[in-house]
Protein backbone atom coordinates (compact mmCIF):
# COMPACT_ATOMS: atom_id res chain seq x y z
CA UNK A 1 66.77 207.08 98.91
CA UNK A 2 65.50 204.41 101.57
CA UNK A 3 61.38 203.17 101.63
CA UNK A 4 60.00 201.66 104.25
CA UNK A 5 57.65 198.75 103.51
CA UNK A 6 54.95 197.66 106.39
CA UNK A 7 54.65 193.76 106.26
CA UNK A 8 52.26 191.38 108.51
CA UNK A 9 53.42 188.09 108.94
CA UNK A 10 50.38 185.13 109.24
CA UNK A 11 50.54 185.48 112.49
CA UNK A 12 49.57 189.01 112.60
CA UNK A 13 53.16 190.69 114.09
CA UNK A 14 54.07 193.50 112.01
CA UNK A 15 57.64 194.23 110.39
CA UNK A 16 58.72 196.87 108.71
CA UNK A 17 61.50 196.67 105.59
CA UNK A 18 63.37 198.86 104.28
CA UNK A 19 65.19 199.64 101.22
CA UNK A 20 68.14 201.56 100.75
CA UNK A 21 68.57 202.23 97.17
CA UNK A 22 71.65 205.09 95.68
CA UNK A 23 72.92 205.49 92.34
CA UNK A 24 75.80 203.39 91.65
CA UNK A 25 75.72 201.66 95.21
CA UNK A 26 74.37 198.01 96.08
CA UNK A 27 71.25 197.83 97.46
CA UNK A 28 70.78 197.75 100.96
CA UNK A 29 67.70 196.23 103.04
CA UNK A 30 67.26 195.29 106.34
CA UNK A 31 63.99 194.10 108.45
CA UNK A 32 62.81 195.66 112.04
CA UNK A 33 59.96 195.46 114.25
CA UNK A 34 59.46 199.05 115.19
CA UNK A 35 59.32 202.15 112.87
CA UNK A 36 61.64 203.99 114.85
CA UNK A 37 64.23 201.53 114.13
CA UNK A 38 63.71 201.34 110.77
CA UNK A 39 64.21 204.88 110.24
CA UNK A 40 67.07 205.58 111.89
CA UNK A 41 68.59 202.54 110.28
CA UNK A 42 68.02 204.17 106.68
CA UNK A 43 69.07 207.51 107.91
CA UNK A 44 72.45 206.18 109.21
CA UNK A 45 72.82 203.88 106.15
CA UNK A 46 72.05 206.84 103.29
CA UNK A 47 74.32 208.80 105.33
CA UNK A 48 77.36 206.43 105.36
CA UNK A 49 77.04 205.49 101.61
CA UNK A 50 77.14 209.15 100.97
CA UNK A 51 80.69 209.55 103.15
CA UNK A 52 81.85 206.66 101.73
CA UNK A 53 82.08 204.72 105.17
CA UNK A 54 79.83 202.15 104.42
CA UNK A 55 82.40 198.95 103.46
CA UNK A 56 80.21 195.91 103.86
CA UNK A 57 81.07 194.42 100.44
CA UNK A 58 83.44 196.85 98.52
CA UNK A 59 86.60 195.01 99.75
CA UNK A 60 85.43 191.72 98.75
CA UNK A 61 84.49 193.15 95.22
CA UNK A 62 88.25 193.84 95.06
CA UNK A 63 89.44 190.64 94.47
CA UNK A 64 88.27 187.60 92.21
CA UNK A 65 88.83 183.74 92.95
CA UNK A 66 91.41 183.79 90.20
CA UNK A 67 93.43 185.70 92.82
CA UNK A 68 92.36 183.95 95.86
CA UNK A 69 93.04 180.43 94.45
CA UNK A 70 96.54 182.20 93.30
CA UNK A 71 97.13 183.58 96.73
CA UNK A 72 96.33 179.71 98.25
CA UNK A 73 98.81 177.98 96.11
CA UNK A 74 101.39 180.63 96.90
CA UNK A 75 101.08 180.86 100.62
CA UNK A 76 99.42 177.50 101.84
CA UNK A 77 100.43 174.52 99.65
CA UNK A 78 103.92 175.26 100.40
CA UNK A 79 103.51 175.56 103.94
CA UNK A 80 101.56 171.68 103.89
CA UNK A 81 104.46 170.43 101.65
CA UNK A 82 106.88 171.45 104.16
CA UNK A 83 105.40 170.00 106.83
CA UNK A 84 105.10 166.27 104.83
CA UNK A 85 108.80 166.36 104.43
CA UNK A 86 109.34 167.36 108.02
CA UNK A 87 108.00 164.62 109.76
C-alpha cells in the first residue's frame, strides 16, 4: 500500500513522498514535486512488486561477500599473477 506524504522545505517549495510499503517486500520511497507524479509512481511501483517485475535489489540479496571475495580470488588474482610472470 503506498502513502503520500506532503513536505515544505524552508524555503517554502513543496514535495511530496511517498511510501511504498507490501508484505514481505522492501520498502520503497521516492520524492516528487507534483502529485501527479507521485501517484503514478506508487501505482506503477505496487503494481510491479505484485508481478514480481520489480528487481532493484533482489539479485544483489542473492549473493554474500563470502562469495564475491571467493569469485575475486578465483577469476582475478590469477589473471594479475599471470600477467607479473609475463612481462
Amino acid at each position: 500500500m503506498a502513502t503520500i506524504q506532503e513536505r515544505k522545505s524552508k524555503d517554502g517549495k513543496t514535495s511530496h513522498k511517498v511510501t511504498v510499503r507490501l508484505k514481505g517486500h522492501p520498502t520503497r520511497t521516492a520524492t516528487f514535486k507534483r502529485l501527479t507524479d507521485a501517484r503514478l509512481w506508487a501505482q506503477q511501483t505496487e503494481a510491479n512488486i505484485r508481478q514480481g517485475r520489480y528487481f532493484q535489489t533482489s539479485e544483489t540479496r542473492k549473493h554474500t561477500v563470502t562469495e564475491l571475495i571467493d569469485r575475486y580470488l578465483r577469476d582475478y588474482i590469477p589473471q594479475k599473477l599471470d600477467c607479473r610472470n609475463q612481462t
